[in-house]
PDB file of N, CA and C in Angstrom:
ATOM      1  N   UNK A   1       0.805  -1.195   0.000  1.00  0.00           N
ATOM      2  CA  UNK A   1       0.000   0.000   0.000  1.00  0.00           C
ATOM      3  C   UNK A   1       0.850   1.260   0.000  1.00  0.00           C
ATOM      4  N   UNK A   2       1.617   1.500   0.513  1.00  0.00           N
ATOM      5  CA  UNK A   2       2.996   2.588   0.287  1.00  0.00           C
ATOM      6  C   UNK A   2       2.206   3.641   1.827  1.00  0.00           C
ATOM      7  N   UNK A   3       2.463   4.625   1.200  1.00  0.00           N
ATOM      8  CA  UNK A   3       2.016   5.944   2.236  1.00  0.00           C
ATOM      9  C   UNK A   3       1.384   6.710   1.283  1.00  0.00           C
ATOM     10  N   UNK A   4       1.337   6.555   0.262  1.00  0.00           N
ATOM     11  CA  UNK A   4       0.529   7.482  -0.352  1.00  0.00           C
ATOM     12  C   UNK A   4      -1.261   6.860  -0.893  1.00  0.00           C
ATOM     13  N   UNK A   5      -2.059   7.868  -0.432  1.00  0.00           N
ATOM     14  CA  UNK A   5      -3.463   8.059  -0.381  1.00  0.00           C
ATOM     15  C   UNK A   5      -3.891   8.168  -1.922  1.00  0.00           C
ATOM     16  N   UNK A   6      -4.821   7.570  -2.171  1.00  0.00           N
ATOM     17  CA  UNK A   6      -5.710   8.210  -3.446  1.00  0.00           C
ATOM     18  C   UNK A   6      -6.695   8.391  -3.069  1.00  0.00           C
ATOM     19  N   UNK A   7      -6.486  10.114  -3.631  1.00  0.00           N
ATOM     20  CA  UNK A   7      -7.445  10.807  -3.286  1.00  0.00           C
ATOM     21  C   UNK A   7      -8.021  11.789  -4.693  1.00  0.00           C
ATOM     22  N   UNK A   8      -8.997  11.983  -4.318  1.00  0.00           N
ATOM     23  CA  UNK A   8      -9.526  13.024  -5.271  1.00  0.00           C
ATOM     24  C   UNK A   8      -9.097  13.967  -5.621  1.00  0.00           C
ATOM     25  N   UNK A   9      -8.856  14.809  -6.563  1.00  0.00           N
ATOM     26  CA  UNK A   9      -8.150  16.315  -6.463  1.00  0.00           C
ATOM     27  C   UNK A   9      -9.503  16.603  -7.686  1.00  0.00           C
ATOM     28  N   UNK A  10      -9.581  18.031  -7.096  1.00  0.00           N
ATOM     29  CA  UNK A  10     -10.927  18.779  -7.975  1.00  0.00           C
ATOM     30  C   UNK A  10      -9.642  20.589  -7.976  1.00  0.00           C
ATOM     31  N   UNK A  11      -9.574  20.758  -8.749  1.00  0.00           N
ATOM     32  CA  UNK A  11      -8.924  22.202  -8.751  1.00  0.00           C
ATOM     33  C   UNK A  11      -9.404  23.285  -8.522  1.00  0.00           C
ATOM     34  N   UNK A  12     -11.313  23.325  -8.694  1.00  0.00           N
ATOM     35  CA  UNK A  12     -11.433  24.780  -8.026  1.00  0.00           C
ATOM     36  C   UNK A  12     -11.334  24.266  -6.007  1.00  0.00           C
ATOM     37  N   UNK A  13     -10.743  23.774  -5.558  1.00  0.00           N
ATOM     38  CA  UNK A  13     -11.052  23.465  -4.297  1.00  0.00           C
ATOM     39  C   UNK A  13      -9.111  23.536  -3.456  1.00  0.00           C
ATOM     40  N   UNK A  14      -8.858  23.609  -4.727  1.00  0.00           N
ATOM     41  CA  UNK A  14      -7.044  23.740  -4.316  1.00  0.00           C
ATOM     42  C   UNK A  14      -6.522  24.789  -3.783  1.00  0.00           C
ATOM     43  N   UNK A  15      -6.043  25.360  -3.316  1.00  0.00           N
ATOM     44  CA  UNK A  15      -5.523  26.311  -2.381  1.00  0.00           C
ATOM     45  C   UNK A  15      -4.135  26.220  -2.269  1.00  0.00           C
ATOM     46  N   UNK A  16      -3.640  27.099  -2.802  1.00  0.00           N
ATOM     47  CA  UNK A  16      -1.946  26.780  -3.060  1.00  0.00           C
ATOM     48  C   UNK A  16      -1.138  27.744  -1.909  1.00  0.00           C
ATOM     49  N   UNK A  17      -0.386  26.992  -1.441  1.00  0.00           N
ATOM     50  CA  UNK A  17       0.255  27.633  -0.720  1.00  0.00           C
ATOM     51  C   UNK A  17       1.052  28.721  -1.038  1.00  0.00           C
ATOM     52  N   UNK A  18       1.113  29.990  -0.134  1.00  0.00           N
ATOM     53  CA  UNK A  18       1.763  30.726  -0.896  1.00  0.00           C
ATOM     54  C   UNK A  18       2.503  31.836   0.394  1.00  0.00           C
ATOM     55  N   UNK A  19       3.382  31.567   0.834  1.00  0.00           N
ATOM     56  CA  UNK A  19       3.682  32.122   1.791  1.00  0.00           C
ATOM     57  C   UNK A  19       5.494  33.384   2.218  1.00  0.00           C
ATOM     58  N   UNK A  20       5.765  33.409   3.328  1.00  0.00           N
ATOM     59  CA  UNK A  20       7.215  33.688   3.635  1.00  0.00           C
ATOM     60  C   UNK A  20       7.922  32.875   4.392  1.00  0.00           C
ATOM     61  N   UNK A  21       9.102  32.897   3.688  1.00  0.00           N
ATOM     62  CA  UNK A  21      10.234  32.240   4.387  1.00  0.00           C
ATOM     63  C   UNK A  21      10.866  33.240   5.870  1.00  0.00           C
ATOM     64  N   UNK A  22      11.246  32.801   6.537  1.00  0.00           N
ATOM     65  CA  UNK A  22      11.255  33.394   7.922  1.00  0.00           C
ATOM     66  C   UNK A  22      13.076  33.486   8.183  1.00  0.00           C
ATOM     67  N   UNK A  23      14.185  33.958   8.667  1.00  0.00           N
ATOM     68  CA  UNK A  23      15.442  33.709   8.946  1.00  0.00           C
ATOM     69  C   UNK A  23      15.248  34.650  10.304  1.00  0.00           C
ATOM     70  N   UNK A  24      15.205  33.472  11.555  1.00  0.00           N
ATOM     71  CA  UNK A  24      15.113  33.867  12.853  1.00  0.00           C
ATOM     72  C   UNK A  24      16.545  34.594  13.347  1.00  0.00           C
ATOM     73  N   UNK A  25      17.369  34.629  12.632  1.00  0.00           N
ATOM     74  CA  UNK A  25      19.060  35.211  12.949  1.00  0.00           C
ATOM     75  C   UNK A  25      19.270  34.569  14.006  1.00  0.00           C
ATOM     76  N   UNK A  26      19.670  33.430  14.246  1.00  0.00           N
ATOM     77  CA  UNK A  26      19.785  32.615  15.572  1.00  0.00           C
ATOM     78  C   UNK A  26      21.714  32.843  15.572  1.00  0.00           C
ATOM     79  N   UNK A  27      22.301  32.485  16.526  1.00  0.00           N
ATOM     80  CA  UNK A  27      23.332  32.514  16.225  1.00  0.00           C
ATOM     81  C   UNK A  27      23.836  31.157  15.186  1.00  0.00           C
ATOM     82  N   UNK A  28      24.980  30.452  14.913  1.00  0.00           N
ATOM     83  CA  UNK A  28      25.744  29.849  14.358  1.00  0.00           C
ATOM     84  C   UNK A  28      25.930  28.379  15.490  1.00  0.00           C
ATOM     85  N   UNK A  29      25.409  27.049  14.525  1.00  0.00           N
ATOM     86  CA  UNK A  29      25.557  26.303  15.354  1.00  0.00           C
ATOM     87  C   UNK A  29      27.011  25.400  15.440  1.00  0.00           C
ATOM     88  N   UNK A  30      27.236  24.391  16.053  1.00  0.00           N
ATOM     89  CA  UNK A  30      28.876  23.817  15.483  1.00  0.00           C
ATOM     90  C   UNK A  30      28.899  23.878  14.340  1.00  0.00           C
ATOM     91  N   UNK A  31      27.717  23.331  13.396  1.00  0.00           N
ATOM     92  CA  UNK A  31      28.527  22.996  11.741  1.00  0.00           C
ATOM     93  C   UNK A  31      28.451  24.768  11.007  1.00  0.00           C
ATOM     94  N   UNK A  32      29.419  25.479  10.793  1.00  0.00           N
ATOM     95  CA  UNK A  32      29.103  26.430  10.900  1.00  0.00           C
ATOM     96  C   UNK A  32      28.760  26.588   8.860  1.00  0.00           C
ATOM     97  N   UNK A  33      29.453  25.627   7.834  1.00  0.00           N
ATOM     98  CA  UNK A  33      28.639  25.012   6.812  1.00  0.00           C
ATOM     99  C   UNK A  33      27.454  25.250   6.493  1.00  0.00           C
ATOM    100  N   UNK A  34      26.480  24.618   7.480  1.00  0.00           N
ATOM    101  CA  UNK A  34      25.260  24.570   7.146  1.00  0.00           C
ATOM    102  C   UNK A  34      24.149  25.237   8.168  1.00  0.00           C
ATOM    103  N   UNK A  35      24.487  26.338   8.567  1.00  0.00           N
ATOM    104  CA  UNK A  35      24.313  27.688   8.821  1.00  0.00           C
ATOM    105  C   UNK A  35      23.680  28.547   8.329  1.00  0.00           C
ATOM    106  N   UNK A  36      22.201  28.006   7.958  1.00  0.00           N
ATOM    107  CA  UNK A  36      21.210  29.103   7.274  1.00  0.00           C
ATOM    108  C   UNK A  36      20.425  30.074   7.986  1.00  0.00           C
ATOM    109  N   UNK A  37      20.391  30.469   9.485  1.00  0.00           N
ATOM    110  CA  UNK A  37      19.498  31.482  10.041  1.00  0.00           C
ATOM    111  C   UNK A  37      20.879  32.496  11.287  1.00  0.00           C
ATOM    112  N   UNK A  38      21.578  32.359  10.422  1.00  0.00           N
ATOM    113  CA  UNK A  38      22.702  33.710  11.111  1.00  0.00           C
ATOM    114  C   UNK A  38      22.077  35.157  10.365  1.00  0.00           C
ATOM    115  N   UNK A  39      22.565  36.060  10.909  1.00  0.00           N
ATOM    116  CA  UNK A  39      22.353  37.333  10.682  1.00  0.00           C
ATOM    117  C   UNK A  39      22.654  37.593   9.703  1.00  0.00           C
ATOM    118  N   UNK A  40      23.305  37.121   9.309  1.00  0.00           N
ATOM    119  CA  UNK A  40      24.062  37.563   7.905  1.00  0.00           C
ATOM    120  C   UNK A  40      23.721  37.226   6.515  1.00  0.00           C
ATOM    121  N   UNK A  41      22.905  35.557   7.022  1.00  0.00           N
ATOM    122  CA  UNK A  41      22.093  35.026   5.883  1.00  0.00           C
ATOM    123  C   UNK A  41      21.709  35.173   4.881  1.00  0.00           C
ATOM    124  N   UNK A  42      21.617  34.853   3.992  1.00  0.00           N
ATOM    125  CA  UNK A  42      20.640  35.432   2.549  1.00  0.00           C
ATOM    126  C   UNK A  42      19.454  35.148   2.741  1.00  0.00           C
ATOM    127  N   UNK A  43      18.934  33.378   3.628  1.00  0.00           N
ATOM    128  CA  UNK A  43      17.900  32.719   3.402  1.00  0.00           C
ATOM    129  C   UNK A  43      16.383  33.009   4.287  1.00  0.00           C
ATOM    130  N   UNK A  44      15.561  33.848   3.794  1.00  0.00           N
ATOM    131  CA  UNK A  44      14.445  34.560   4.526  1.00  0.00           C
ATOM    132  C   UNK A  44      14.686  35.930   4.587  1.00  0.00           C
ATOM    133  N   UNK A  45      13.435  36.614   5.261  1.00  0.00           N
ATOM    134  CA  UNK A  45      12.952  37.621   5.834  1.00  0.00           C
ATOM    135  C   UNK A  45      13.675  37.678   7.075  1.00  0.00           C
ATOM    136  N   UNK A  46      14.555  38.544   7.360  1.00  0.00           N
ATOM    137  CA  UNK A  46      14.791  38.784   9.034  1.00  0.00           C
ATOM    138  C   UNK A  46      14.160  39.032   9.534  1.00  0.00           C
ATOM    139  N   UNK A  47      14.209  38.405  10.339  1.00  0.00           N
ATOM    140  CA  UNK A  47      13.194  38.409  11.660  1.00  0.00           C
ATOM    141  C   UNK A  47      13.666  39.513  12.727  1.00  0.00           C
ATOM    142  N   UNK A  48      14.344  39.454  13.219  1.00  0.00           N
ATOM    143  CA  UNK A  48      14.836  40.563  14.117  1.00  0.00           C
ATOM    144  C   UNK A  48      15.015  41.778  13.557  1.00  0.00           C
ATOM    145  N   UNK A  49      15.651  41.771  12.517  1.00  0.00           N
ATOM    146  CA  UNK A  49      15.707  43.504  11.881  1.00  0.00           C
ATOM    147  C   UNK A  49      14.758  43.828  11.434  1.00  0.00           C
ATOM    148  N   UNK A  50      13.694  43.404  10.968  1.00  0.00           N
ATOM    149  CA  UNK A  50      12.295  43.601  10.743  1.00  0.00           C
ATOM    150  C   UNK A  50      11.136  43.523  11.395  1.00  0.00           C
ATOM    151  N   UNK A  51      11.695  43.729  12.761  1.00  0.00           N
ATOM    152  CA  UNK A  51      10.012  43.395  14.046  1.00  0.00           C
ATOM    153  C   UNK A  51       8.781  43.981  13.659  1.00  0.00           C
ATOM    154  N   UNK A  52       7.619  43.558  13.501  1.00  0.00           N
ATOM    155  CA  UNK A  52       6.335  43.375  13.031  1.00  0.00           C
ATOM    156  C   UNK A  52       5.945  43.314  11.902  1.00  0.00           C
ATOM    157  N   UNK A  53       6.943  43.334  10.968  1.00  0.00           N
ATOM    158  CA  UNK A  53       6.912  43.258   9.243  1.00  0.00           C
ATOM    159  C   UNK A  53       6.216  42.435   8.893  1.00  0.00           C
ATOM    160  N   UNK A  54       6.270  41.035   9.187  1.00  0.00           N
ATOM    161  CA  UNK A  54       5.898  39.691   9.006  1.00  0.00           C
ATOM    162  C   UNK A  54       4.052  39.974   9.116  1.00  0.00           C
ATOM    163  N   UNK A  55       3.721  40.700  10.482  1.00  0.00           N
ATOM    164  CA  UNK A  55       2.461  40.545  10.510  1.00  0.00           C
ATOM    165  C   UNK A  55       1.605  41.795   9.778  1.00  0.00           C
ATOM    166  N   UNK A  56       3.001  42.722   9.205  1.00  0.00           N
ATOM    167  CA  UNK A  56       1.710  43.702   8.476  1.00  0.00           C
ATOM    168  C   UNK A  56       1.968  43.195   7.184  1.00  0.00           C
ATOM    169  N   UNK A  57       2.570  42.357   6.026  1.00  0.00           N
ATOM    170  CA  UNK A  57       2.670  41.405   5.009  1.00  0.00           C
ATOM    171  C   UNK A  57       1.617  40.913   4.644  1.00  0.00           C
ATOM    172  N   UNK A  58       1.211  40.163   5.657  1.00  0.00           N
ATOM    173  CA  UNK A  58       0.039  38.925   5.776  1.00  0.00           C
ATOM    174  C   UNK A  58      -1.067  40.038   6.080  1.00  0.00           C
ATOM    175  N   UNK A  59      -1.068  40.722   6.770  1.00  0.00           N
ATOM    176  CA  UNK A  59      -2.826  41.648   6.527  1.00  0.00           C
ATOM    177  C   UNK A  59      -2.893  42.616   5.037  1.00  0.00           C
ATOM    178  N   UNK A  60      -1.440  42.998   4.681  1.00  0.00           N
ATOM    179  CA  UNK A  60      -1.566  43.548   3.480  1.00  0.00           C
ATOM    180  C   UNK A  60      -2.086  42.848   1.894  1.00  0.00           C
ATOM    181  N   UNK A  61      -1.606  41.269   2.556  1.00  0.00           N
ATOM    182  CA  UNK A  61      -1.727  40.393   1.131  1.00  0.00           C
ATOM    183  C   UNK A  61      -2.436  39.410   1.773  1.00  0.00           C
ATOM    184  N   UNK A  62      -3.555  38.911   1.497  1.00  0.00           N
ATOM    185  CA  UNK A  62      -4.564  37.941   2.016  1.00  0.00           C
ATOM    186  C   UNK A  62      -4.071  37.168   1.473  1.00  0.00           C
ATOM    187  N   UNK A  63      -3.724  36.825   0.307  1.00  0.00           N
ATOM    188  CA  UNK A  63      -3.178  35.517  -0.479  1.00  0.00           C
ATOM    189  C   UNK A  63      -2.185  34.657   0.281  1.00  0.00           C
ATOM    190  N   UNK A  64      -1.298  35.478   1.175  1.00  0.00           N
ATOM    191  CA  UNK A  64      -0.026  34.780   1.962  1.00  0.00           C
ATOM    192  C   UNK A  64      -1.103  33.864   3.041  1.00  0.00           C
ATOM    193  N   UNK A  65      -0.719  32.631   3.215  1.00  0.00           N
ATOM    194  CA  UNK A  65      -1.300  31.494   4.095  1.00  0.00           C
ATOM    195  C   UNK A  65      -0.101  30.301   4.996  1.00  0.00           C
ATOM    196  N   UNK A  66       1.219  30.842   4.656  1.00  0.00           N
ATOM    197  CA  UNK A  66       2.266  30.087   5.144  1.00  0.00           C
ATOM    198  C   UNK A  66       3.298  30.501   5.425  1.00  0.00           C
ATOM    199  N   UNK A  67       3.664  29.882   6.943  1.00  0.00           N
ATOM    200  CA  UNK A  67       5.272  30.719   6.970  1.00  0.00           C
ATOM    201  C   UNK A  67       5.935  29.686   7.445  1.00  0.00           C
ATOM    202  N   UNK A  68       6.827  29.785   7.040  1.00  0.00           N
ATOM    203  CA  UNK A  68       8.318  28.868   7.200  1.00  0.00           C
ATOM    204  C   UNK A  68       9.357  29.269   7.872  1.00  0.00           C
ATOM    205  N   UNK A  69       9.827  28.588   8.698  1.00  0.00           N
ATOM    206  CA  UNK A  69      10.971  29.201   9.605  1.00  0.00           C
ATOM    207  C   UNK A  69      11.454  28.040   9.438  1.00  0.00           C
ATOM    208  N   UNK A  70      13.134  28.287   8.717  1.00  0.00           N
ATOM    209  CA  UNK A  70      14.378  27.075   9.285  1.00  0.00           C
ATOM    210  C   UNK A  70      15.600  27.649   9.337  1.00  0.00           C
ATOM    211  N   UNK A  71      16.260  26.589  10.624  1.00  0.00           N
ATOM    212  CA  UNK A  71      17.304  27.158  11.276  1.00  0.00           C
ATOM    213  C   UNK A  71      18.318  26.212  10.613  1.00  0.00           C
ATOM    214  N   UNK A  72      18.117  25.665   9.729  1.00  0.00           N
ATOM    215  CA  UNK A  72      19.268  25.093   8.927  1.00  0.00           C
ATOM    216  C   UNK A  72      19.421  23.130   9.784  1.00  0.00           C
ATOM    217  N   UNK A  73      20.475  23.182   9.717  1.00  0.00           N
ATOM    218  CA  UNK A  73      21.039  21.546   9.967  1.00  0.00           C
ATOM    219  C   UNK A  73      22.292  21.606  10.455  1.00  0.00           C
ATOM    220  N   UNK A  74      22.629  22.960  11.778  1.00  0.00           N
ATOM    221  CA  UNK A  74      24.082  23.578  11.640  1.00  0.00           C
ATOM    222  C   UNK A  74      24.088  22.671  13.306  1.00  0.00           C
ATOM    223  N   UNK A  75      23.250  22.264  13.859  1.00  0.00           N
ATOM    224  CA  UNK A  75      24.087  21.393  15.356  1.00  0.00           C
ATOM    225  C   UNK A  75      23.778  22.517  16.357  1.00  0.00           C
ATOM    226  N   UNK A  76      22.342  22.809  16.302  1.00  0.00           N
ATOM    227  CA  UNK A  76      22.338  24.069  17.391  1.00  0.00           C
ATOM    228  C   UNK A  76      22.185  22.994  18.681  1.00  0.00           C
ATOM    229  N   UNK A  77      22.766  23.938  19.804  1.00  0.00           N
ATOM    230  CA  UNK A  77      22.201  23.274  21.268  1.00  0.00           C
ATOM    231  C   UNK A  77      20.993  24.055  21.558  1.00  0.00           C
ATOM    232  N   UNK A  78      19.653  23.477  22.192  1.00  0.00           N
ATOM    233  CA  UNK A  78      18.603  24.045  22.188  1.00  0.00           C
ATOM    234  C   UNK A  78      18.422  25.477  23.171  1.00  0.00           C
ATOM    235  N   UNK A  79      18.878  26.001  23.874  1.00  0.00           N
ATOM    236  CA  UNK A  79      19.529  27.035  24.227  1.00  0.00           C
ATOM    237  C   UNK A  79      19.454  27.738  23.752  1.00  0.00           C
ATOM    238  N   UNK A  80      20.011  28.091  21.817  1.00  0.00           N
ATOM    239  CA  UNK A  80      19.784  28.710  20.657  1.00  0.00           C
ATOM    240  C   UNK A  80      18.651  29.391  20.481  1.00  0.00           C
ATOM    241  N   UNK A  81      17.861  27.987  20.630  1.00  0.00           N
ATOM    242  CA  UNK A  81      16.079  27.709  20.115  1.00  0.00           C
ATOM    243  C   UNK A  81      15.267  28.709  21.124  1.00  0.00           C
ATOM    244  N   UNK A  82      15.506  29.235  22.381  1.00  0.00           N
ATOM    245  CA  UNK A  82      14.545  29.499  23.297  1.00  0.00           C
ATOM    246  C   UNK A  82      14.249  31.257  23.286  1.00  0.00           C
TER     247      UNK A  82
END
């Protein structure tokens, strides 16, 4: 049977995601490589240099329905996270 469902898909009923990417500027974890939410980042919207941006975006554009925040795969200690 796998994991995948059959299911119906009808297209006026689809709803596409359409959202922002988030870069929390966390610091730098051991792998410093794979290090996508430092300050310096390319990857997202800053989050910190931009405080409340995020939520006047989403009332400006109704279409936005998703946000994404990743801190990469860099070996944070959760400490980072809080």
């Amino acid at each position: 049977q796998g994991c995948l469902q059959n299911t119906s898909y009808n297209s006026e009923e689809a709803v596409p995601r359409i959202g922002l990417r988030i870069n929390p500027q966390m610091e730098a974890g051991t792998i410093a490589v794979t290090s996508t939410a430092t300050k310096t980042s390319k990857f997202g919207l800053p989050l910190r240099d931009t405080p409340g941006h995020v939520k006047e975006l989403f009332l400006a554009n109704p279409f936005l329905n998703t946000l994404h925040i990743h801190t990469g795969s860099q070996g944070c200690p959760i400490e980072l996270s809080a």
